[in-house]
C-alpha atoms as a PDB file:
ATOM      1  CA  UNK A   1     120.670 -64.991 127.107  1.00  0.00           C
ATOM      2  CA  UNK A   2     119.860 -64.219 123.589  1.00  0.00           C
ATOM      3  CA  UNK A   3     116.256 -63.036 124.506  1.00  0.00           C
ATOM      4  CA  UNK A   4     117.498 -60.883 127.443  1.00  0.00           C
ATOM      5  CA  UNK A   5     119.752 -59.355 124.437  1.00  0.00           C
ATOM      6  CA  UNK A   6     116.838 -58.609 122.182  1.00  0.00           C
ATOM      7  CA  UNK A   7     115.081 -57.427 124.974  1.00  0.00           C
ATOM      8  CA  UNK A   8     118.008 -55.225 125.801  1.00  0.00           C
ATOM      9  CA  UNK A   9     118.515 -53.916 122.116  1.00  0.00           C
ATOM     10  CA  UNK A  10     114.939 -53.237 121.835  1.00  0.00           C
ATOM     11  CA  UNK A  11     114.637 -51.000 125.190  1.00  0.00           C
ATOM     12  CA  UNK A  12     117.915 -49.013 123.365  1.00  0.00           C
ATOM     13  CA  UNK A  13     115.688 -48.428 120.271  1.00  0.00           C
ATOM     14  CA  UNK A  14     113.119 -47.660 122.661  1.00  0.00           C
ATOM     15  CA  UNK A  15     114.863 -45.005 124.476  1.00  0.00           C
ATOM     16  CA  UNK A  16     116.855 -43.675 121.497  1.00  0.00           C
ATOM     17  CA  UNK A  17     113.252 -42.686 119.766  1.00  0.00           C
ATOM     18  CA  UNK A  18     111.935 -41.318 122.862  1.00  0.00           C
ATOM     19  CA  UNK A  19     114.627 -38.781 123.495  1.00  0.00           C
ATOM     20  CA  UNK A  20     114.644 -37.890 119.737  1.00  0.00           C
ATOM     21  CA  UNK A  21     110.917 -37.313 119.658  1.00  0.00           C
ATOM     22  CA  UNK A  22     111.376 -35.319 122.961  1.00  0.00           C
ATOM     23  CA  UNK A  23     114.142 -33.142 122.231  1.00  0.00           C
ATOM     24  CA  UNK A  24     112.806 -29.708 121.984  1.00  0.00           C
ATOM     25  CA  UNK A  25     113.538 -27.310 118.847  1.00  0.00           C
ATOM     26  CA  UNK A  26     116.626 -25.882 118.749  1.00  0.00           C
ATOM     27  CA  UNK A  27     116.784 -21.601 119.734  1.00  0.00           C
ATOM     28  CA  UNK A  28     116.461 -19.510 116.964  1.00  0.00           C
ATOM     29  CA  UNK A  29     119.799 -18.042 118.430  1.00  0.00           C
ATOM     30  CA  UNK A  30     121.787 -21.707 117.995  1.00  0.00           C
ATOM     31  CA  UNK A  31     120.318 -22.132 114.671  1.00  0.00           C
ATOM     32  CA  UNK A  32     121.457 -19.014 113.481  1.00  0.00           C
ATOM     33  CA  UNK A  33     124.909 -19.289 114.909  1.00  0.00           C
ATOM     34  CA  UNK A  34     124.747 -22.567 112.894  1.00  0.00           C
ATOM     35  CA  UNK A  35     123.683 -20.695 110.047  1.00  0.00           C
ATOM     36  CA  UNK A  36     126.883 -18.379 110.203  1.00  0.00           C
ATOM     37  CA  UNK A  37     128.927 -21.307 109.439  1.00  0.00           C
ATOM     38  CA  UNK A  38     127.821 -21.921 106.047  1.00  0.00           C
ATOM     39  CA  UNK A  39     127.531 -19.011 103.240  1.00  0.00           C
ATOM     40  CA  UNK A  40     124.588 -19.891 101.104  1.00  0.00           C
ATOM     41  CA  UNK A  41     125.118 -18.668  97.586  1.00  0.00           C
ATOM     42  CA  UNK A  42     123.123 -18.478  94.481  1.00  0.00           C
ATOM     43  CA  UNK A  43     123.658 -17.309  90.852  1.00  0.00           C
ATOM     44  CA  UNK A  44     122.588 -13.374  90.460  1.00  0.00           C
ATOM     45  CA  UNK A  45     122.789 -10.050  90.590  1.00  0.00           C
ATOM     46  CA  UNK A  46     120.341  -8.072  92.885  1.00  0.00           C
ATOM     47  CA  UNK A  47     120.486  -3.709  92.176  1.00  0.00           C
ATOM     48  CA  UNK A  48     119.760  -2.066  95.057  1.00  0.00           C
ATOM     49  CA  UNK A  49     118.872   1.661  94.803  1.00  0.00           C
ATOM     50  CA  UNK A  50     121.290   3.373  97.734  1.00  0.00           C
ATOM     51  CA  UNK A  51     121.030   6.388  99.535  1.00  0.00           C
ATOM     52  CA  UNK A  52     124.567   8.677  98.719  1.00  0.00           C
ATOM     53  CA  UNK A  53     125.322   8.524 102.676  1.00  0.00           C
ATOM     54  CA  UNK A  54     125.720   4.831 103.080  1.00  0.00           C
ATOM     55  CA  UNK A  55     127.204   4.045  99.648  1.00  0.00           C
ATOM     56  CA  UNK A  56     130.551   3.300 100.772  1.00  0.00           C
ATOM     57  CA  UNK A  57     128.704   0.422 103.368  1.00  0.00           C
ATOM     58  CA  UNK A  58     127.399  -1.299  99.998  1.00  0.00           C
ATOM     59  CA  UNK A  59     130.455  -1.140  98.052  1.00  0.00           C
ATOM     60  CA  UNK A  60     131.776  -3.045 101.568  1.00  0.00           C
ATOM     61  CA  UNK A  61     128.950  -5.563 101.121  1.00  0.00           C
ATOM     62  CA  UNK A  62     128.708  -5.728  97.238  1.00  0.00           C
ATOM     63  CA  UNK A  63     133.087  -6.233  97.426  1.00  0.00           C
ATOM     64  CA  UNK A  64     132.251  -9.304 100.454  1.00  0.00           C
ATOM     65  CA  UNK A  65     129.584 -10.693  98.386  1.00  0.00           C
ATOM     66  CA  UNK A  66     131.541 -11.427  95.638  1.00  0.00           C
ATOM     67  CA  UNK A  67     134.725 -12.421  97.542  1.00  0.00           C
ATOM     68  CA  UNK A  68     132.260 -15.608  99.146  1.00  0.00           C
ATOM     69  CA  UNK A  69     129.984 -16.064  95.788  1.00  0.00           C
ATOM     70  CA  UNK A  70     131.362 -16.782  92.565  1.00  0.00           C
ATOM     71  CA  UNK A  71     128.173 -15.915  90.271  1.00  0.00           C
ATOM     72  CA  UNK A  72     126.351 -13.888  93.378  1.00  0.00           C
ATOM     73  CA  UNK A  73     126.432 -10.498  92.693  1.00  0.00           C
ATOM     74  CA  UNK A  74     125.027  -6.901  94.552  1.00  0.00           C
ATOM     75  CA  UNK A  75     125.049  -3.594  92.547  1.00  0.00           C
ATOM     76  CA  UNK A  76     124.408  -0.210  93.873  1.00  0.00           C
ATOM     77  CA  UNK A  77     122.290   2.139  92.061  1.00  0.00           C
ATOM     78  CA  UNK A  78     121.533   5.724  92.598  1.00  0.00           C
ATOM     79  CA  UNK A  79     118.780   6.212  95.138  1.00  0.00           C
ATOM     80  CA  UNK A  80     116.299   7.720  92.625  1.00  0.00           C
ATOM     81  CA  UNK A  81     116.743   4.884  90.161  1.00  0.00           C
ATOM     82  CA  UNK A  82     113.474   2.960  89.518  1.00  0.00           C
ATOM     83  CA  UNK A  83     114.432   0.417  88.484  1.00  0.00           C
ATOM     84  CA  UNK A  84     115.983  -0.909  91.051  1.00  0.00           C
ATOM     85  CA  UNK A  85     115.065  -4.616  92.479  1.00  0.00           C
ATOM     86  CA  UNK A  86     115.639  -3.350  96.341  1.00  0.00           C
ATOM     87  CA  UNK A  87     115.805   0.013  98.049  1.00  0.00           C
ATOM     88  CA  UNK A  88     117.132   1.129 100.874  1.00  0.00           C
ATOM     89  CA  UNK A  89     115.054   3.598 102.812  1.00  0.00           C
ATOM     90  CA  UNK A  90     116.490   5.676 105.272  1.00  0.00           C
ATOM     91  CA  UNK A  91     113.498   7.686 105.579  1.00  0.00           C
ATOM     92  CA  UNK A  92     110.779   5.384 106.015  1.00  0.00           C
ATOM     93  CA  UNK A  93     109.667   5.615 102.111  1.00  0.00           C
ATOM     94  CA  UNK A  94     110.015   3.254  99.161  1.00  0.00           C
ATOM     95  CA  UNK A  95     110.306   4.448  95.894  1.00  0.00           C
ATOM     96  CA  UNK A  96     107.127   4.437  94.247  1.00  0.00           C
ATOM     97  CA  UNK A  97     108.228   2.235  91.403  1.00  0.00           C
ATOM     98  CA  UNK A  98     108.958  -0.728  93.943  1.00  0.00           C
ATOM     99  CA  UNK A  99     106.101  -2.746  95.160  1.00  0.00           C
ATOM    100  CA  UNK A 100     107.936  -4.887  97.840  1.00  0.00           C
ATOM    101  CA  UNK A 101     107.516  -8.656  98.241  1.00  0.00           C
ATOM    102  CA  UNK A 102     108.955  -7.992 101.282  1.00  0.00           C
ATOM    103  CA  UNK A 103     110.437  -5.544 103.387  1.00  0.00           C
ATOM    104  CA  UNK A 104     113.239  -6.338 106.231  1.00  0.00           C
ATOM    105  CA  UNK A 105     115.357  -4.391 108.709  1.00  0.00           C
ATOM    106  CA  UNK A 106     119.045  -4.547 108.266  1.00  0.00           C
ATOM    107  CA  UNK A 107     120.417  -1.169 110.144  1.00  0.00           C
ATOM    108  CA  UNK A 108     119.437   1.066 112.792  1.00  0.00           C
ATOM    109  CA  UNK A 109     119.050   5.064 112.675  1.00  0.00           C
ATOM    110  CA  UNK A 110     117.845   7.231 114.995  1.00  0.00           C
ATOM    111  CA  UNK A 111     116.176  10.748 115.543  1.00  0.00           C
ATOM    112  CA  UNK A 112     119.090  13.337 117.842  1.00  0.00           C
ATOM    113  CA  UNK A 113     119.777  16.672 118.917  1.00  0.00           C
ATOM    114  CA  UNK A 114     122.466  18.314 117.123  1.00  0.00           C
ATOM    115  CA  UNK A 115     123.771  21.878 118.130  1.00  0.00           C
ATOM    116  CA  UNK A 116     126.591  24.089 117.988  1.00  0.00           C
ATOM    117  CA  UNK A 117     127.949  25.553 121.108  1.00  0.00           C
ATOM    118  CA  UNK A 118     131.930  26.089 121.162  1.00  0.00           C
ATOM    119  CA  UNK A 119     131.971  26.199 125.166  1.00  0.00           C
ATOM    120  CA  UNK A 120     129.941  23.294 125.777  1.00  0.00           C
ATOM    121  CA  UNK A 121     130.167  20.461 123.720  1.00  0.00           C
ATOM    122  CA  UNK A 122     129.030  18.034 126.159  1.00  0.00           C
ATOM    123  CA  UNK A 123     125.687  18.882 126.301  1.00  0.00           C
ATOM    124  CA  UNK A 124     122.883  17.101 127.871  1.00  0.00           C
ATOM    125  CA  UNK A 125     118.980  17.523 127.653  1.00  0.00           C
ATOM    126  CA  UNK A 126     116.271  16.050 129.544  1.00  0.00           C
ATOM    127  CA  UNK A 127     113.425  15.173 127.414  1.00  0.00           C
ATOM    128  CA  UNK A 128     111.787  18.184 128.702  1.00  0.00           C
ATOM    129  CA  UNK A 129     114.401  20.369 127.164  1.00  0.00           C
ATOM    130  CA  UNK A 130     113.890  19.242 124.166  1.00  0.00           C
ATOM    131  CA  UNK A 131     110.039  19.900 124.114  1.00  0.00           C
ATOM    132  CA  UNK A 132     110.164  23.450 125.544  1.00  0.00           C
ATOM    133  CA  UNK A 133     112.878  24.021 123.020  1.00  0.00           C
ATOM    134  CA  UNK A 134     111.536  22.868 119.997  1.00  0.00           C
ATOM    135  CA  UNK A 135     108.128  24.169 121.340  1.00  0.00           C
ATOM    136  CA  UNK A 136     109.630  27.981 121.910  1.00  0.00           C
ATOM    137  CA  UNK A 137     109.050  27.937 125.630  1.00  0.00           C
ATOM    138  CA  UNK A 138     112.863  28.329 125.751  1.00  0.00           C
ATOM    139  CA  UNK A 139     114.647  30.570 124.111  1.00  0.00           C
ATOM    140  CA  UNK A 140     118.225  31.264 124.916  1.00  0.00           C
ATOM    141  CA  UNK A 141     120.700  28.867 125.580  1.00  0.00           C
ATOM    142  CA  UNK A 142     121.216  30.978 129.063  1.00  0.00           C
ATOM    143  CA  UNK A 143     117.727  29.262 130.534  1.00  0.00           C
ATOM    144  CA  UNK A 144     117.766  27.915 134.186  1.00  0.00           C
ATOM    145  CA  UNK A 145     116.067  24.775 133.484  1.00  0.00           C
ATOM    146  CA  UNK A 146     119.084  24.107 130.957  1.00  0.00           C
ATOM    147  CA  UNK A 147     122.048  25.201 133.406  1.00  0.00           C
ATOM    148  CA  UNK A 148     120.102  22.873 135.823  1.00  0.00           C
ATOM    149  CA  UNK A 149     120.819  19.657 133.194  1.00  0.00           C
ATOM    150  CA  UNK A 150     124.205  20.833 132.659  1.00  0.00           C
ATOM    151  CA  UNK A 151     126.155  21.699 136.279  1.00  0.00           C
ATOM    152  CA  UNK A 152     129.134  21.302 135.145  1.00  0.00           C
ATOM    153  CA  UNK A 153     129.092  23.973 132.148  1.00  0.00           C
ATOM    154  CA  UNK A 154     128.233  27.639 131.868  1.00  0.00           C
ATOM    155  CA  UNK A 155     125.980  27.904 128.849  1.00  0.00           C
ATOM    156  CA  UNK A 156     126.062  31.429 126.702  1.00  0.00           C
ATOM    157  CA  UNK A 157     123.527  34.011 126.569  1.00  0.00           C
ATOM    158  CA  UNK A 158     123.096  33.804 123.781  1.00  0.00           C
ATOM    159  CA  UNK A 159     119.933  32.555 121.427  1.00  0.00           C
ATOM    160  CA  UNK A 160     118.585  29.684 120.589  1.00  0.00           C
ATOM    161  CA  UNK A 161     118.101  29.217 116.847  1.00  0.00           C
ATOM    162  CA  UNK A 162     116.243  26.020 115.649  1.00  0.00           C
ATOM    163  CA  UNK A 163     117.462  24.973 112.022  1.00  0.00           C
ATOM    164  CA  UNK A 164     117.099  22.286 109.608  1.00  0.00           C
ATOM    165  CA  UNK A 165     113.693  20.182 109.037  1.00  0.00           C
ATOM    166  CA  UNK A 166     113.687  16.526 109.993  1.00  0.00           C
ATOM    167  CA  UNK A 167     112.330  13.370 108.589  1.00  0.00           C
ATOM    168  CA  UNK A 168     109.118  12.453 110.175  1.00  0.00           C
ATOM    169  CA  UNK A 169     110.663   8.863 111.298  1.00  0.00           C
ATOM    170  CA  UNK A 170     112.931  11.427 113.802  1.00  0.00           C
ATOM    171  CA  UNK A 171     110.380  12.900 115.553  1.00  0.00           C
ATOM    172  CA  UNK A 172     108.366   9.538 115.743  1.00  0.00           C
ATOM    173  CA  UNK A 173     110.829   7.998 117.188  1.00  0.00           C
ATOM    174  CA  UNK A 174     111.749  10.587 119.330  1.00  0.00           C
ATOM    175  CA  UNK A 175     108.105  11.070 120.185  1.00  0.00           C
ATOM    176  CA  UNK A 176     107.804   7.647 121.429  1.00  0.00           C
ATOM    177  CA  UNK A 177     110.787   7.378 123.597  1.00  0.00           C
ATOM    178  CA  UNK A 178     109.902  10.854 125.203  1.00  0.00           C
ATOM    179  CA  UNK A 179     106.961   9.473 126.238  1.00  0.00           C
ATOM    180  CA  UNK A 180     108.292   6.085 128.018  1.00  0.00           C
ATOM    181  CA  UNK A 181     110.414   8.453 129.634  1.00  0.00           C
ATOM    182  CA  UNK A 182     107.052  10.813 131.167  1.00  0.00           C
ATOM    183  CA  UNK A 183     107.309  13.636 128.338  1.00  0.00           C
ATOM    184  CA  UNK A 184     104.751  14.337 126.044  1.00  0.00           C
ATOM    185  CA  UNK A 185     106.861  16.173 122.411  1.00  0.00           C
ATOM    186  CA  UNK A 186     104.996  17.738 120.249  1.00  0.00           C
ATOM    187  CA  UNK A 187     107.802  20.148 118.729  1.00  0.00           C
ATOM    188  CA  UNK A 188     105.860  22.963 116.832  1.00  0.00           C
ATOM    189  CA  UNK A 189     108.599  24.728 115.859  1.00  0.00           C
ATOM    190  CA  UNK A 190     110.202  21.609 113.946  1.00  0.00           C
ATOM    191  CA  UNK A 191     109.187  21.659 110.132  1.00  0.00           C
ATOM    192  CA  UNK A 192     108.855  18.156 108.779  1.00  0.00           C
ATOM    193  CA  UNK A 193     110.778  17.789 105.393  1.00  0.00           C
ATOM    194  CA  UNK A 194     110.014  15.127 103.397  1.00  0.00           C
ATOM    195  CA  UNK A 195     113.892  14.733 102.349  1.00  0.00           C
ATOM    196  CA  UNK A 196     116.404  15.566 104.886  1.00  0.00           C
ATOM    197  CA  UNK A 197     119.755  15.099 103.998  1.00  0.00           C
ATOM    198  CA  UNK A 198     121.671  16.866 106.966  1.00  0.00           C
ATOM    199  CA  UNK A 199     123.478  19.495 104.230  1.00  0.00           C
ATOM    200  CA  UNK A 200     122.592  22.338 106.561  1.00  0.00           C
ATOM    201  CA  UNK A 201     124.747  20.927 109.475  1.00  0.00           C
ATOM    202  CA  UNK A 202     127.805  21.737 108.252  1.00  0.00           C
ATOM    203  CA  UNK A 203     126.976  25.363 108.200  1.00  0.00           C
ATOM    204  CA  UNK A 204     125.633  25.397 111.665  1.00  0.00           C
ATOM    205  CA  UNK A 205     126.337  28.713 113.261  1.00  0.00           C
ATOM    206  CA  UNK A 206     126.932  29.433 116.877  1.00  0.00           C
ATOM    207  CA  UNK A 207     123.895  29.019 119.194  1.00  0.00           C
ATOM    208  CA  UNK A 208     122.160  26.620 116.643  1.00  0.00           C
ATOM    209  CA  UNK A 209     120.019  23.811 117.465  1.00  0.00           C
ATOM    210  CA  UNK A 210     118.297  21.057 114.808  1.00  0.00           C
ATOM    211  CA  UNK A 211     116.207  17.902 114.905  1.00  0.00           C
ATOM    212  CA  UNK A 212     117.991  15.326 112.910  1.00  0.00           C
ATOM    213  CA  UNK A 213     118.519  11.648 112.105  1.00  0.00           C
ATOM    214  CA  UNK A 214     122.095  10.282 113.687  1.00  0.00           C
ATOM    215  CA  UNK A 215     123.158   9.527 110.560  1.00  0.00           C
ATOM    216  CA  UNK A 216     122.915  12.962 109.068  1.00  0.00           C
ATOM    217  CA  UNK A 217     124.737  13.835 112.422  1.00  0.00           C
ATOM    218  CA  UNK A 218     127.511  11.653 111.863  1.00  0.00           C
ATOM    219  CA  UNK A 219     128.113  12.220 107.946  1.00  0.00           C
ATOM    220  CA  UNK A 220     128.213  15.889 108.711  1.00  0.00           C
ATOM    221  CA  UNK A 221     130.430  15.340 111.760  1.00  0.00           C
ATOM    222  CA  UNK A 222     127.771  17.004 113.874  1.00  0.00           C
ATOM    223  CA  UNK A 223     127.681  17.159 117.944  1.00  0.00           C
ATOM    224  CA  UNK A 224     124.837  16.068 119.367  1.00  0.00           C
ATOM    225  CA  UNK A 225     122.953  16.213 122.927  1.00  0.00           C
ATOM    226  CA  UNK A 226     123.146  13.055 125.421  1.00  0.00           C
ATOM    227  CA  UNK A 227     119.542  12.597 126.768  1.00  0.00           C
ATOM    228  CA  UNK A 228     118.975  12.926 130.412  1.00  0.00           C
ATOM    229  CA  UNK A 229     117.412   9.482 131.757  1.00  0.00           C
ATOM    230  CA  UNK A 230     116.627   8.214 135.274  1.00  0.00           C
ATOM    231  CA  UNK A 231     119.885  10.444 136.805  1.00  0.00           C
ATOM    232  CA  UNK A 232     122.207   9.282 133.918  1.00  0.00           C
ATOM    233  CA  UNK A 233     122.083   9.861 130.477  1.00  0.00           C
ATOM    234  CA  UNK A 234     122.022   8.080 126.840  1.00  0.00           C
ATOM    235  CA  UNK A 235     124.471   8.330 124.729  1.00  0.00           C
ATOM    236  CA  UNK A 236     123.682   8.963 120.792  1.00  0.00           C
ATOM    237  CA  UNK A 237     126.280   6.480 119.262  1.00  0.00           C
ATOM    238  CA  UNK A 238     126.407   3.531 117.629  1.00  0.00           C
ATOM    239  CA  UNK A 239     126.464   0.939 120.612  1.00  0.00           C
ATOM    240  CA  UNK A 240     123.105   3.388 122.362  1.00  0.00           C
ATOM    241  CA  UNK A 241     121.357   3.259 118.985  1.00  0.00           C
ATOM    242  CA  UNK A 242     122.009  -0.871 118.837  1.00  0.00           C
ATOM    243  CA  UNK A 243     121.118  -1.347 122.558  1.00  0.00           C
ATOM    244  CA  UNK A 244     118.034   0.951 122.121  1.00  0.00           C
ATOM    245  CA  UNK A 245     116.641  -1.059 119.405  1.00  0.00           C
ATOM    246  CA  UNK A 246     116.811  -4.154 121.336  1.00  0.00           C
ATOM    247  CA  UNK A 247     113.519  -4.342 123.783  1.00  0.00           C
ATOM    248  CA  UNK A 248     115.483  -6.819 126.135  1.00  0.00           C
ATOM    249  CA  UNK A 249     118.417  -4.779 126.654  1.00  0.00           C
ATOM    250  CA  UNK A 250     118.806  -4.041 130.302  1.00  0.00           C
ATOM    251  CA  UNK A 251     121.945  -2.139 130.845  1.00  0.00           C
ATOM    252  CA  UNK A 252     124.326  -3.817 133.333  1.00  0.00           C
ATOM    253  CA  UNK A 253     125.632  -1.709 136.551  1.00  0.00           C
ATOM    254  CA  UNK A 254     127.925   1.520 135.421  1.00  0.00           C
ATOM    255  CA  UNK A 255     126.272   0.954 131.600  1.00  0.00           C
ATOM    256  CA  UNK A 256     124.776   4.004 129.792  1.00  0.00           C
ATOM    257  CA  UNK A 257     121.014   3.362 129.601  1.00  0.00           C
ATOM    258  CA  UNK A 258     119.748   3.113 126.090  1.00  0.00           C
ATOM    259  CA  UNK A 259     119.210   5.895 123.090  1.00  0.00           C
ATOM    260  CA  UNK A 260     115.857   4.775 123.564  1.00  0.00           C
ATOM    261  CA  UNK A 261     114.980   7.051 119.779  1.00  0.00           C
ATOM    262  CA  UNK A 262     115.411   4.532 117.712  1.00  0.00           C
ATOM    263  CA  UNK A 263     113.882   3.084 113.501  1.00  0.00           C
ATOM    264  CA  UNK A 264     114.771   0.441 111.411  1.00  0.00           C
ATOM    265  CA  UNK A 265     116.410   1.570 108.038  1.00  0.00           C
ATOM    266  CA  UNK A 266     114.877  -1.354 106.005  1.00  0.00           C
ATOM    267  CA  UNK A 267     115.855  -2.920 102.744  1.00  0.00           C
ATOM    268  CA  UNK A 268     112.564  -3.340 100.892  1.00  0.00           C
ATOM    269  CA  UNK A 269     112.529  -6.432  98.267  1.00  0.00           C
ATOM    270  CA  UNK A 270     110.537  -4.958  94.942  1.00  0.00           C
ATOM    271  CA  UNK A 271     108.115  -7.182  92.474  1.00  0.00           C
ATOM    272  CA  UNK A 272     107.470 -10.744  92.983  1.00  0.00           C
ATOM    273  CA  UNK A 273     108.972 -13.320  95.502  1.00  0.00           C
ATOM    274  CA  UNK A 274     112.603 -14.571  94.145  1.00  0.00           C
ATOM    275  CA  UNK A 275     115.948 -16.598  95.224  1.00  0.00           C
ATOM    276  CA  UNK A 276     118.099 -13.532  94.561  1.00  0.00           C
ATOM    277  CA  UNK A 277     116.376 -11.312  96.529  1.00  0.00           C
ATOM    278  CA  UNK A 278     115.995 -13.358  99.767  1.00  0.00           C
ATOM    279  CA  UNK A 279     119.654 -15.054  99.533  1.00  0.00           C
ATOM    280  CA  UNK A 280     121.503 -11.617  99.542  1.00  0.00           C
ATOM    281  CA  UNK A 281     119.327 -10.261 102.032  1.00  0.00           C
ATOM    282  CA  UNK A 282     119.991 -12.975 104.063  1.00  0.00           C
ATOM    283  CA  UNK A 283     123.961 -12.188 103.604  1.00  0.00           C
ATOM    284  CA  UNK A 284     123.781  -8.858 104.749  1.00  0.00           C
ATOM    285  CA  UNK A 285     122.270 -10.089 108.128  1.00  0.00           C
ATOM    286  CA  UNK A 286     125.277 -12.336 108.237  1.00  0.00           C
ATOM    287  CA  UNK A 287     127.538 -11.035 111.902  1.00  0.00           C
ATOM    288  CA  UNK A 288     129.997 -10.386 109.498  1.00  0.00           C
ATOM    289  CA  UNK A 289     128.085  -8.217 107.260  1.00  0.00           C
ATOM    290  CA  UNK A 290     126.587  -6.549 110.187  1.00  0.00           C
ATOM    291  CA  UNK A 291     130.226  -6.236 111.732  1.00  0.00           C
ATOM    292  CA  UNK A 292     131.043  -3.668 108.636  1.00  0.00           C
ATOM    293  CA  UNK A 293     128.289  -1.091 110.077  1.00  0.00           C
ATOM    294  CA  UNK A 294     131.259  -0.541 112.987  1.00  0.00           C
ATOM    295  CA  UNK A 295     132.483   2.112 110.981  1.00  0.00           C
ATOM    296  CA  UNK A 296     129.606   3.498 109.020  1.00  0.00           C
ATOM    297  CA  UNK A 297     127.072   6.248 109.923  1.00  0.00           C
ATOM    298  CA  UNK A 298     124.408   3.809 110.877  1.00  0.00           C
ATOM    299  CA  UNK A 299     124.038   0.807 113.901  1.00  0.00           C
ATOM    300  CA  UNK A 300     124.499  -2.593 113.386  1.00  0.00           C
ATOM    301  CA  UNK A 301     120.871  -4.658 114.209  1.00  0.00           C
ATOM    302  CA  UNK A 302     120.637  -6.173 117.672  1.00  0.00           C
ATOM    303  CA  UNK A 303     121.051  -9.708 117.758  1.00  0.00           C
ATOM    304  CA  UNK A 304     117.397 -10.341 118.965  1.00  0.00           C
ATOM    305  CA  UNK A 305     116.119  -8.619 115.645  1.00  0.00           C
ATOM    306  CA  UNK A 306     118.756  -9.617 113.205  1.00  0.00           C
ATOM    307  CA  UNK A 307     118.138 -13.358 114.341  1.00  0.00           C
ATOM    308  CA  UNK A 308     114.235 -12.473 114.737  1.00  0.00           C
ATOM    309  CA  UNK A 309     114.694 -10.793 110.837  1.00  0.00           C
ATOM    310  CA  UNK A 310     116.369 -13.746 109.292  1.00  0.00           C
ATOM    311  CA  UNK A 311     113.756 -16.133 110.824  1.00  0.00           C
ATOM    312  CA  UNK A 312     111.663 -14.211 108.558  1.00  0.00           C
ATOM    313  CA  UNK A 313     113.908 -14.081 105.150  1.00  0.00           C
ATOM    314  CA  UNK A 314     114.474 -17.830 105.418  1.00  0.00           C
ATOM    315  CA  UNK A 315     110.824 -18.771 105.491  1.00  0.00           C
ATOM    316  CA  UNK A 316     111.193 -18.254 101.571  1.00  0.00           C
ATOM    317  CA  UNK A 317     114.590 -19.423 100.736  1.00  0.00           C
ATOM    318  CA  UNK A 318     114.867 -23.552  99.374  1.00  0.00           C
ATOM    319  CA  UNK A 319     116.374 -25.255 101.484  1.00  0.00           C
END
C-alpha cells in the first residue's frame, strides 16, 4: 500500500512538471492586461519638450502621474527647449539637441482634407479627387467628377483655392493609403512646410481647400473630407484614425472602413538608456493614460501597437 502511494505521489510530481514545462507563454495581450493592474513607479522627474497643441494632454498625464507616484514626476517644457530629456514630435522630427535612446509611439495623427464650403459640409472625396485637385486637373468646386462623389449635394461654382502647406508625414501617409486604395498622389500643387501649425485654418475663406494633419484640423475646429472607399467612406475622427493604425482591423458589417492615412506621433527618449525615461513612458501607454486622448486632438494607439510598443519599453525596465 505504501509503495502504490509513493508510486502514486511520484506520477503527481510527474505530471505537475510536465504540464508546467508545457504550458505555453502567456499572450502579450494577457500579460499586459496583467500589467494594468499594477502601477510601477520610480523616483524622478522626466521634462518632456511639448508641442503647444497637445499641452493640455500632458498637464492630464503629468497631474495622473503624480496622483499614482509619490516621487515620480513629468514636466512639460516648451517644444523648442533643448534641453529637454524627451520630445514629442508631431511632425516626424526630433530636436536636434536630443539623441534618442529610444524612440516609441504613444498617439496617432493623420494627414486630411480640410475645406470650407457653407452648403456642403459633408463632403466626400475619392482618392482621385484629391489627386486631380491638389494636382490642378480640377479646378472649381462645380466639377462633374466631384458632383459624381457627392449625389446628395449641389456643390458651388465657384473656385477651388488650395491653401496652407503640410508636413511631409501628411502627404506620406496620405500617399501610401492612396495607393492601397489604386491611386497614385503626387499633389504638385501642395507646398511642403517644414512647420505646419494649422494657424491658416481659421481664416479659411469660402471655396478653400488645404492638406493638413487631423490634429491641426481639430485644434482649429476645421471640416474635413470623408474619403470615398470600396462604395462607403472613412471617416477622419478619432475612432478611423485608431482603427486605421491597426493592420488587423477589419471593420465589422455596417462599420466605417478605416482612415487608412495614418503616423505615429512618437515620444523620443534623449541621451543614454535610464529608469526614468522608460518607467514614464511605460505609464503613458497605460489604457488609462491612453483613455485621456478621448478628448484631445490626437487618437489613442490601437491595442495591437500599444501592447506591441510596451513589449518594447519593458525590455529595459528592472524587473
Amino acid at each position: 500500500m505504501f509503495a502504490k502511494k509513493l508510486v502514486a505521489v511520484g506520477l503527481a510530481i510527474f505530471v505537475s512538471l510536465g504540464l508546467t514545462a508545457c504550458d505555453p507563454p502567456m499572450p502579450p495581450e494577457i500579460l499586459a492586461a496583467e500589467a494594468e493592474k499594477v502601477v510601477t513607479c520610480i523616483d524622478g522627474d522626466l521634462t518632456v519638450a511639448t508641442p503647444a497643441a497637445i499641452a493640455d494632454v500632458i498637464d492630464s498625464w503629468a497631474s495622473s502621474i503624480s496622483g499614482a507616484c509619490t516621487g515620480m514626476s513629468l514636466t512639460a517644457v516648451e517644444a523648442a527647449d533643448e534641453t529637454a530629456q524627451a520630445v514629442i514630435s508631431m511632425g516626424g522630427e526630433i530636436a536636434p539637441a536630443c539623441t534618442p535612446f529610444a524612440t516609441f509611439p504613444i498617439a496617432v495623427d493623420g494627414g486630411v482634407v480640410a475645406f470650407a464650403l457653407t452648403d456642403a459640409p459633408n463632403l466626400t472625396l475619392s482618392p482621385a479627387n484629391v489627386q486631380d485637385i491638389f494636382s490642378g486637373k480640377i479646378k472649381n468646386w462645380s466639377d462633374q467628377t466631384l458632383a459624381a462623389s457627392n449625389p446628395d449635394a449641389v456643390l458651388p461654382d465657384l473656385p477651388i483655392k488650395i491653401v496652407g502647406g503640410p508636413q511631409q508625414p501628411v502627404i506620406d501617409s496620405l500617399t501610401a493609403w492612396f495607393k492601397k486604395l489604386g491611386t497614385e498622389f503626387a499633389p504638385s500643387l501642395a507646398k511642403v512646410a517644414a512647420v505646419d501649425d494649422g494657424a491658416f485654418l481659421a481664416t479659411m475663406a469660402e471655396g478653400d481647400i488645404a492638406l493638413t494633419s487631423y490634429s491641426n484640423a481639430l485644434y482649429n475646429y476645421s471640416t474635413v473630407a470623408a474619403i470615398a472607399v470600396d462604395g462607403s467612406y472613412a471617416v477622419a475622427d478619432a475612432l478611423g484614425l485608431q482603427n486605421g493604425a491597426d493592420e488587423s482591423y477589419q471593420p465589422a458589417e455596417g462599420d466605417f472602413p478605416a482612415y487608412g492615412a495614418t503616423y505615429p506621433i512618437n515620444l523620443a527618449l534623449c541621451g543614454a538608456d535610464n529608469q526614468i525615461a522608460r518607467t514614464v513612458a511605460r505609464y503613458l501607454l497605460r489604457q488609462d493614460a491612453q483613455g485621456a486622448l478621448g478628448s484631445a486632438i490626437i487618437a489613442p494607439l490601437p491595442n495591437s501597437l500599444r501592447i506591441t510598443t510596451i513589449g518594447l519599453i519593458e525590455k529595459g525596465l528592472t524587473k
